[in-house]
N, C-alpha and C. Protein backbone atom coordinates (compact mmCIF):
# COMPACT_ATOMS: atom_id res chain seq x y z
N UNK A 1 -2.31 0.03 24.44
CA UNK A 1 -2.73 0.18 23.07
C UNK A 1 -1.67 -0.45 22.16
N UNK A 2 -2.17 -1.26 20.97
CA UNK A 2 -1.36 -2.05 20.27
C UNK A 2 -0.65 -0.93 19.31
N UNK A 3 0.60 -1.25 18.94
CA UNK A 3 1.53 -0.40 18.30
C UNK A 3 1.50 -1.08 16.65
N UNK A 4 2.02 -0.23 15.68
CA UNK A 4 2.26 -0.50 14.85
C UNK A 4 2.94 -2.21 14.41
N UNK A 5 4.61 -1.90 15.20
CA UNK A 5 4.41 -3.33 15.22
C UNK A 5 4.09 -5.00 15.75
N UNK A 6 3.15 -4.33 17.14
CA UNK A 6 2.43 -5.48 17.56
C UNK A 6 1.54 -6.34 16.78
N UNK A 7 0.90 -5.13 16.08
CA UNK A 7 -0.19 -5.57 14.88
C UNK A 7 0.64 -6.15 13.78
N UNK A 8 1.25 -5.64 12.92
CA UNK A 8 2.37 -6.70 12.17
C UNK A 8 2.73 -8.22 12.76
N UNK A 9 3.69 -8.10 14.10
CA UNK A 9 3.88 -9.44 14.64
C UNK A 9 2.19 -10.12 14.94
N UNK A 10 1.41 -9.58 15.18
CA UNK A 10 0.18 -10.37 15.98
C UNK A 10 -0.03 -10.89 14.14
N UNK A 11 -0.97 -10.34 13.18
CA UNK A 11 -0.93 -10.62 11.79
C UNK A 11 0.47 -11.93 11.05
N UNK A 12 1.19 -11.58 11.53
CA UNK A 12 2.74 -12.68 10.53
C UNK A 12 2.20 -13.92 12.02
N UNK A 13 2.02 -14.03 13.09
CA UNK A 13 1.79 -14.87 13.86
C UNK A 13 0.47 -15.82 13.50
N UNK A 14 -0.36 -15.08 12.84
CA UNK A 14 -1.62 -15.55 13.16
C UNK A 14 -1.80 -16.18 11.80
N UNK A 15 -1.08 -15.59 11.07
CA UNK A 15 -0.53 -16.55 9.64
C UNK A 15 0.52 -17.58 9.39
N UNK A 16 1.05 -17.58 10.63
CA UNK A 16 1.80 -18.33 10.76
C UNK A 16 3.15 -18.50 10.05
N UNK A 17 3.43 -17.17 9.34
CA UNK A 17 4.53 -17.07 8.79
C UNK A 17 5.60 -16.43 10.01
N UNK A 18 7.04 -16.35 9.22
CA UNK A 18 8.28 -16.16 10.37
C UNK A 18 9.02 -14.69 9.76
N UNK A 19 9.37 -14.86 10.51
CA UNK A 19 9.70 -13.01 10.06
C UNK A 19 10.86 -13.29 9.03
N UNK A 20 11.87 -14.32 8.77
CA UNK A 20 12.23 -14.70 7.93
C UNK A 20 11.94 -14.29 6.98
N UNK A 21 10.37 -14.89 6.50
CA UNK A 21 10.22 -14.97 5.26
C UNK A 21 9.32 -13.65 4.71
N UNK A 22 8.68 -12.86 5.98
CA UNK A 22 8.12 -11.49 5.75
C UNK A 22 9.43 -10.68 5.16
N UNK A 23 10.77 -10.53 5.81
CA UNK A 23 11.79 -9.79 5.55
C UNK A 23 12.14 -10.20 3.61
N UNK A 24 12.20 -11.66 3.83
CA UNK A 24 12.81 -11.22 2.35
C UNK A 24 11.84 -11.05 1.11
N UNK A 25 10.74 -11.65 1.72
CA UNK A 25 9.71 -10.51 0.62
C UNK A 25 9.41 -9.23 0.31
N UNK A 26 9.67 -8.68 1.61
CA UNK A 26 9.42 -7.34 1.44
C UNK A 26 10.99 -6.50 1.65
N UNK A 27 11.87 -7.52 0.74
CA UNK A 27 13.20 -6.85 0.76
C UNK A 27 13.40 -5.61 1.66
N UNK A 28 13.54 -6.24 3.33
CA UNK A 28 14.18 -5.58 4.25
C UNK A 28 14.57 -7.15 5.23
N UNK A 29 15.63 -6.15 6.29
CA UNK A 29 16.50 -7.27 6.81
C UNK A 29 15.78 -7.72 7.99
N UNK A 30 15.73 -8.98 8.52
CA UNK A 30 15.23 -9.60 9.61
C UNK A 30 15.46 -8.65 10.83
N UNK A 31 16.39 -8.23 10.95
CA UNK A 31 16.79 -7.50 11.95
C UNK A 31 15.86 -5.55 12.26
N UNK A 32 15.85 -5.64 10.99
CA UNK A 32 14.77 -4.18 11.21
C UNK A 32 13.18 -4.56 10.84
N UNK A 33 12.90 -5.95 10.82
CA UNK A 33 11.54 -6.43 11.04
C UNK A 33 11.05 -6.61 12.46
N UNK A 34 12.33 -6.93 13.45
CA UNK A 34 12.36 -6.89 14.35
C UNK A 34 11.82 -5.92 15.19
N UNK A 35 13.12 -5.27 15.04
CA UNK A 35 13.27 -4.02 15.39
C UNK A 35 11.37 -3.05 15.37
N UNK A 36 11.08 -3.07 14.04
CA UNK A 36 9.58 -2.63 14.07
C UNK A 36 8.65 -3.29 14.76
N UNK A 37 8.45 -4.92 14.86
CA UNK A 37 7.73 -5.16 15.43
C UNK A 37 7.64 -5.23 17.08
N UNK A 38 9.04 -4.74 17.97
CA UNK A 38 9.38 -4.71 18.91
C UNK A 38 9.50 -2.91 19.15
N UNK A 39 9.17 -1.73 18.60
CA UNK A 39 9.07 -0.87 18.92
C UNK A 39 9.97 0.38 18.78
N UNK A 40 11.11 -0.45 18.40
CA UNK A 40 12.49 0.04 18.22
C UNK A 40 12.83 0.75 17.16
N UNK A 41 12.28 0.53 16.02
CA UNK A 41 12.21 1.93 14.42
C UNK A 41 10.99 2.00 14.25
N UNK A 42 10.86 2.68 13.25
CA UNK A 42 9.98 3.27 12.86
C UNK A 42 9.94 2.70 10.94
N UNK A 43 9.15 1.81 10.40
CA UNK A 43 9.11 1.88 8.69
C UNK A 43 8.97 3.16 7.99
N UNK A 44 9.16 3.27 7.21
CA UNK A 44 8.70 4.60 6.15
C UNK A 44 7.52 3.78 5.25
N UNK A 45 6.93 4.52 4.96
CA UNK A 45 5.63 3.97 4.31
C UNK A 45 5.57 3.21 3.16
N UNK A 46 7.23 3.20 2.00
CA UNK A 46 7.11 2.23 1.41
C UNK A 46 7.38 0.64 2.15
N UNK A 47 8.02 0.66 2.88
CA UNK A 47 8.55 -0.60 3.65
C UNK A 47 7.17 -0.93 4.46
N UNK A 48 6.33 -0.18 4.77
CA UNK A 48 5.37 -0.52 5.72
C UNK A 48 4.46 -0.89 4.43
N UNK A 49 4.32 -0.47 3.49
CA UNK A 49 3.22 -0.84 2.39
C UNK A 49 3.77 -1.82 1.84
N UNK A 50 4.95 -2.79 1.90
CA UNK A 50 5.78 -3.73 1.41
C UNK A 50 5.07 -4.85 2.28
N UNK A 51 5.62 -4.77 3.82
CA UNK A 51 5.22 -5.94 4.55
C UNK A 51 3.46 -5.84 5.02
N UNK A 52 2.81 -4.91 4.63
CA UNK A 52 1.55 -4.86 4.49
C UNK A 52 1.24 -5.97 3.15
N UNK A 53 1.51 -5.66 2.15
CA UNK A 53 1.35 -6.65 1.10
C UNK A 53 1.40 -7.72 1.41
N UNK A 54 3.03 -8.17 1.90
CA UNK A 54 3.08 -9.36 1.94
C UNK A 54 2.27 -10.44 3.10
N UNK A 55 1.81 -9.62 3.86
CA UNK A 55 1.06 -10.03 5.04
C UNK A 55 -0.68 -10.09 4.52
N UNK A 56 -0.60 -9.58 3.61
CA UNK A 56 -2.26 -9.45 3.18
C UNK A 56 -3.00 -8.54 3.74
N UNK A 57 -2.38 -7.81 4.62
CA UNK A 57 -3.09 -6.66 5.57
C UNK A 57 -3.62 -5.43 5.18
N UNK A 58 -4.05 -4.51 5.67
CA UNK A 58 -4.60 -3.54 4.93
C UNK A 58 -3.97 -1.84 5.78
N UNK A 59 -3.33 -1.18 5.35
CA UNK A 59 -2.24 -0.26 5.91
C UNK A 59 -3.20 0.47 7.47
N UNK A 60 -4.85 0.56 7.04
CA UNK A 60 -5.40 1.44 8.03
C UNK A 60 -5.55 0.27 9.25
N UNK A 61 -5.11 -1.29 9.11
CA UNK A 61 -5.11 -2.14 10.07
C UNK A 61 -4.15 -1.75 10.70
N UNK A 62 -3.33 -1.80 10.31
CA UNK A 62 -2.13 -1.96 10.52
C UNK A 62 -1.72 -0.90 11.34
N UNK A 63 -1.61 0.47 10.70
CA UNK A 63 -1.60 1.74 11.07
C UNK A 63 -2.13 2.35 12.17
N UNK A 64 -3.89 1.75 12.47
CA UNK A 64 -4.76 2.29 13.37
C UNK A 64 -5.54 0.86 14.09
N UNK A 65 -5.24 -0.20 13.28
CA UNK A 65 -5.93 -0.95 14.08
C UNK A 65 -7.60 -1.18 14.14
N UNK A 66 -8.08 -0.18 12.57
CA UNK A 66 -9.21 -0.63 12.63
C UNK A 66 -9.42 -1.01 11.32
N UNK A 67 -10.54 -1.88 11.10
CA UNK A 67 -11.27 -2.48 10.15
C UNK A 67 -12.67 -2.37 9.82
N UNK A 68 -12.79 -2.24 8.65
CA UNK A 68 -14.58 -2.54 8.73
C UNK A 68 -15.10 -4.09 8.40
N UNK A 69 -14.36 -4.49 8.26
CA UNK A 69 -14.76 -5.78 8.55
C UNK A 69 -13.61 -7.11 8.74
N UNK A 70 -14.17 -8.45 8.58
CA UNK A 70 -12.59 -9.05 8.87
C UNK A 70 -11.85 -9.21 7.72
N UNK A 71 -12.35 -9.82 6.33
CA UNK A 71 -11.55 -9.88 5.09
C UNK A 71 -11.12 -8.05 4.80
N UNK A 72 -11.46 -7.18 5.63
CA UNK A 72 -10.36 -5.69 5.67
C UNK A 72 -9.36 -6.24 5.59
N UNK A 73 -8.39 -7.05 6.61
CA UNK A 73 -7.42 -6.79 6.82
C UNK A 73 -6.59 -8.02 6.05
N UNK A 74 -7.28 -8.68 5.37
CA UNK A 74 -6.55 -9.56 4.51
C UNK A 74 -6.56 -9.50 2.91
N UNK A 75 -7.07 -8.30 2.52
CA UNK A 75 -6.71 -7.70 1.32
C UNK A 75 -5.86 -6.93 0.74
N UNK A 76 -5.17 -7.21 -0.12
CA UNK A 76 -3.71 -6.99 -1.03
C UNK A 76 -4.17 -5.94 -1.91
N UNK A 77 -3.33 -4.72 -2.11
CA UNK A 77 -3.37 -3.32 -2.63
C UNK A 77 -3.54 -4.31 -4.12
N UNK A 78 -4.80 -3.87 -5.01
CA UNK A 78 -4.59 -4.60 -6.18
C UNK A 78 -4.84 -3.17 -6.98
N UNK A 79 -3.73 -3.10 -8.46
CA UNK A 79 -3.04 -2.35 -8.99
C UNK A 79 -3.94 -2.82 -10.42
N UNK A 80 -4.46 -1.97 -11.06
CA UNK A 80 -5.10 -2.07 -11.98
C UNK A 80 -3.77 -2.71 -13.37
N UNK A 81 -4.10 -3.59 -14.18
CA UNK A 81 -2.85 -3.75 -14.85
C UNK A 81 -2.96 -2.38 -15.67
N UNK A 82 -3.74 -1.20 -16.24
CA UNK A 82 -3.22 -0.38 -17.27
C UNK A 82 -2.81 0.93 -16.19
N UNK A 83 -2.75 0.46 -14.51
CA UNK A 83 -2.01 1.52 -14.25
C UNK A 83 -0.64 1.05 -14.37
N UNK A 84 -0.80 -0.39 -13.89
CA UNK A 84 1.15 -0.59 -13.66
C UNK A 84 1.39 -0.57 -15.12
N UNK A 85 0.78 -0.73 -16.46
CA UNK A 85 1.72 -0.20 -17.28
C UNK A 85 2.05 1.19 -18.07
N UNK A 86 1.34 1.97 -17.15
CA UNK A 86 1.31 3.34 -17.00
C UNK A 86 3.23 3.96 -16.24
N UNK A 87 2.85 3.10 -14.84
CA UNK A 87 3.44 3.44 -13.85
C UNK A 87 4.77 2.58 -14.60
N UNK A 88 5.16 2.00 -15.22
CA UNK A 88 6.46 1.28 -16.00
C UNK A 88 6.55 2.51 -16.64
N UNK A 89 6.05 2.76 -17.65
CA UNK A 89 5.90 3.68 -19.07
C UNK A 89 6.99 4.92 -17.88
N UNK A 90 6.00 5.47 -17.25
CA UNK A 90 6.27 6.44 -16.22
C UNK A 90 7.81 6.49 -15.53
N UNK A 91 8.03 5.39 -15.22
CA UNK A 91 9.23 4.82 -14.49
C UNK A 91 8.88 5.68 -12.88
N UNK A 92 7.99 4.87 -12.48
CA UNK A 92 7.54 5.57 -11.11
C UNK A 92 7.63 4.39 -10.18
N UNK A 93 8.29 4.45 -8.67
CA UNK A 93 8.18 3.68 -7.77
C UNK A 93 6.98 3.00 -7.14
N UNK A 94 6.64 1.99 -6.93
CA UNK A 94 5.81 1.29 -6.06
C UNK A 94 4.99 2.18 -5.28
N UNK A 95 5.56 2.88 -4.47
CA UNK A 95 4.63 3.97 -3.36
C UNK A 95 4.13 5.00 -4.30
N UNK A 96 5.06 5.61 -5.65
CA UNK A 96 4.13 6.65 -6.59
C UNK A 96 3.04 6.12 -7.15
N UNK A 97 3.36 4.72 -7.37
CA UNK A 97 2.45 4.25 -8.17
C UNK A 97 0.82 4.01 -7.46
N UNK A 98 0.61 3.45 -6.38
CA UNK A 98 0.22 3.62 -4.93
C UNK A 98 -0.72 5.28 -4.73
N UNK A 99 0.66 5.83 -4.39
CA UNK A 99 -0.16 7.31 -4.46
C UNK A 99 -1.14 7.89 -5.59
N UNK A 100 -1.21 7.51 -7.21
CA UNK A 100 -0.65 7.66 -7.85
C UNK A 100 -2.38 7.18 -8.14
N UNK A 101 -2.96 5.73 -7.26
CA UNK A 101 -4.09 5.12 -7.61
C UNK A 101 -5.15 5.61 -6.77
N UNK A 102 -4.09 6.00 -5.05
CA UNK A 102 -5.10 6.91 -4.21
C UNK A 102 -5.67 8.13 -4.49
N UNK A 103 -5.25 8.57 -5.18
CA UNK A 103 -5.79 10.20 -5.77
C UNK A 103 -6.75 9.85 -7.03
N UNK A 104 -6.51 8.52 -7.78
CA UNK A 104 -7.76 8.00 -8.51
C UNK A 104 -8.79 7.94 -7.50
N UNK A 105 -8.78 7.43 -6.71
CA UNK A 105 -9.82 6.73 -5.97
C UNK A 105 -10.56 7.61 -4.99
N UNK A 106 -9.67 8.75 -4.36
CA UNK A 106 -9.90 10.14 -3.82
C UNK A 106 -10.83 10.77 -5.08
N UNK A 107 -10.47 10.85 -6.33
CA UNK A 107 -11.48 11.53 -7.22
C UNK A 107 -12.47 11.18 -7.41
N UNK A 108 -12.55 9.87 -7.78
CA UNK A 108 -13.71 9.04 -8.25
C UNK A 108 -14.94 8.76 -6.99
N UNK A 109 -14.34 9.14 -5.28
CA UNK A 109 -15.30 9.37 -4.29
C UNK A 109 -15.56 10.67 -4.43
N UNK A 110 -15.65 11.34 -4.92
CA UNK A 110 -16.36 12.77 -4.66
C UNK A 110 -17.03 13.32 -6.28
N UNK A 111 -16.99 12.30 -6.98
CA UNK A 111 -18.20 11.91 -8.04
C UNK A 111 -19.05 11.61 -7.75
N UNK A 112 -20.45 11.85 -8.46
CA UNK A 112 -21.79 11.47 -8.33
C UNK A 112 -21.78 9.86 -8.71
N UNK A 113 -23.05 9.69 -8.62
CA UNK A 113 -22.95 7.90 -8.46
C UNK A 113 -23.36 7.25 -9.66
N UNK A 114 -23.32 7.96 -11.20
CA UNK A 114 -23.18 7.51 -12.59
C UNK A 114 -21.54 6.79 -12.63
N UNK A 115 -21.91 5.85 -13.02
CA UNK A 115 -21.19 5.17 -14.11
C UNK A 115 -19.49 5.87 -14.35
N UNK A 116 -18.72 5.78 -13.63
CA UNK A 116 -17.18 6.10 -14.66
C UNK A 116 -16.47 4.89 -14.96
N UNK A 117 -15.73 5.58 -15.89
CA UNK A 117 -15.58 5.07 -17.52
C UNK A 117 -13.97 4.02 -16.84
N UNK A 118 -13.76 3.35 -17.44
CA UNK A 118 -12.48 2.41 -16.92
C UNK A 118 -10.87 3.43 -17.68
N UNK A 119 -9.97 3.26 -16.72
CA UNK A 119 -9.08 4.05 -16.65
C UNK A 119 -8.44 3.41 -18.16
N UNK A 120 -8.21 3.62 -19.19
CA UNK A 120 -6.82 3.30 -20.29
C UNK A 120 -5.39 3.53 -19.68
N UNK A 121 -4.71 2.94 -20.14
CA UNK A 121 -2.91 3.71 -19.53
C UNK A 121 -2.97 5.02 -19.70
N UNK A 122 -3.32 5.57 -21.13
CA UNK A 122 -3.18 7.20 -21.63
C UNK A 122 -4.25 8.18 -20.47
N UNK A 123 -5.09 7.44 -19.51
CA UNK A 123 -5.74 8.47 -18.42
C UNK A 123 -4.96 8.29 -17.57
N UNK A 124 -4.15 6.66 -17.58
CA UNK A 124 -3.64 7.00 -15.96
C UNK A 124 -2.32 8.21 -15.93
N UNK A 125 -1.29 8.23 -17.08
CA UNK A 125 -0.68 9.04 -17.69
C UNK A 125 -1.10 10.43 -17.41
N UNK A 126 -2.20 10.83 -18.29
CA UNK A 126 -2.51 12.02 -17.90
C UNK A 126 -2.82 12.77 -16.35
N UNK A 127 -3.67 11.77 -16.11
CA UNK A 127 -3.79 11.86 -14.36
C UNK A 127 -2.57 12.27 -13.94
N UNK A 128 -1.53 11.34 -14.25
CA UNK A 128 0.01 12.00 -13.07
C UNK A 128 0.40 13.07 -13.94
N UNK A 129 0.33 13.48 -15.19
CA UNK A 129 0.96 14.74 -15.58
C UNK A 129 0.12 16.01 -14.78
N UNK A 130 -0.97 15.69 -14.72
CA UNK A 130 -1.98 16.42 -13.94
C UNK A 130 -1.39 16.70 -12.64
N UNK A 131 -1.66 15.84 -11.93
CA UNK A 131 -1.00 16.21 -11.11
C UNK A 131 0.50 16.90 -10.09
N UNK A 132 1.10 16.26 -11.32
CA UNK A 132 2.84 16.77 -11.64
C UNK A 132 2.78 18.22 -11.84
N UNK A 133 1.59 18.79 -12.83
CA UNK A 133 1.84 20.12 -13.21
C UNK A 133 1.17 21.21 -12.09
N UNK A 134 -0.16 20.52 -11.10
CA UNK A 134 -0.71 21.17 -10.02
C UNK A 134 0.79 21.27 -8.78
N UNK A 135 1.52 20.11 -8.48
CA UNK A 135 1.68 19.91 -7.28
C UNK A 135 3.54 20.46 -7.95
N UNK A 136 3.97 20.78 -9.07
CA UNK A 136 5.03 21.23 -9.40
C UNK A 136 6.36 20.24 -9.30
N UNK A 137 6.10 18.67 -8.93
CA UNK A 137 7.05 17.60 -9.27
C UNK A 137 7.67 17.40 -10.44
């Protein structure tokens, strides 16, 4: 069974990029790109959602190895611009920001199938105070 980072190396291979240039995009060192794609660490989920990006991959590829289809695994986490200037305003990290869109998107699936309204910065805002004040961050 393919490992976490078989699927990474098989993906940076099949794109034909070098781990070189995966590492310094996703500001980590060649040596612990390695290391992951050979079995040897383990990423933490911002670093794994880093070289997911930069690979075009999609984290549940990556992660589990499955897809629902083939452009699955070559789609890039796209960040609404009035969350990232939410998530600036906020001064929240990459992975909060991330989390931050999954709990949008967690809500908005367990809505009925009318019409919702497009996020402003001041909802995405509220959303994380919301959540800040449920989850006690």
């Amino acid at each position: 069974m393919a490992s976490v980072g078989d699927r990474i190396r098989e993906i940076r291979e099949h794109k034909g990029i070098n781990q070189d240039r995966v590492a310094e995009k996703a500001n980590i060192s060649k040596g612990f790109l390695s290391d992951i794609e050979n079995g040897k660490r383990n990423p933490s989920s911002d670093n794994l959602l880093r070289i997911a990006n930069v690979l075009g991959a999609s984290l549940d590829y990556i992660m589990k190895g499955e897809t629902q289809d083939e452009q699955h695994a070559t789609r890039p986490v796209q960040i609404p611009p009035e969350l990232s200037t939410a998530a600036q305003q906020l001064n929240l990290s990459f992975s909060q920001t991330i989390a931050l869109l999954d709990a949008h998107r967690s809500v908005i699936a367990r809505r009925s199938t009318r019409k919702t309204k497009n996020f402003e910065v001041n909802d995405w805002i509220a959303l994380h105070n919301a959540i800040r004040g449920v989850f006690g961050e």
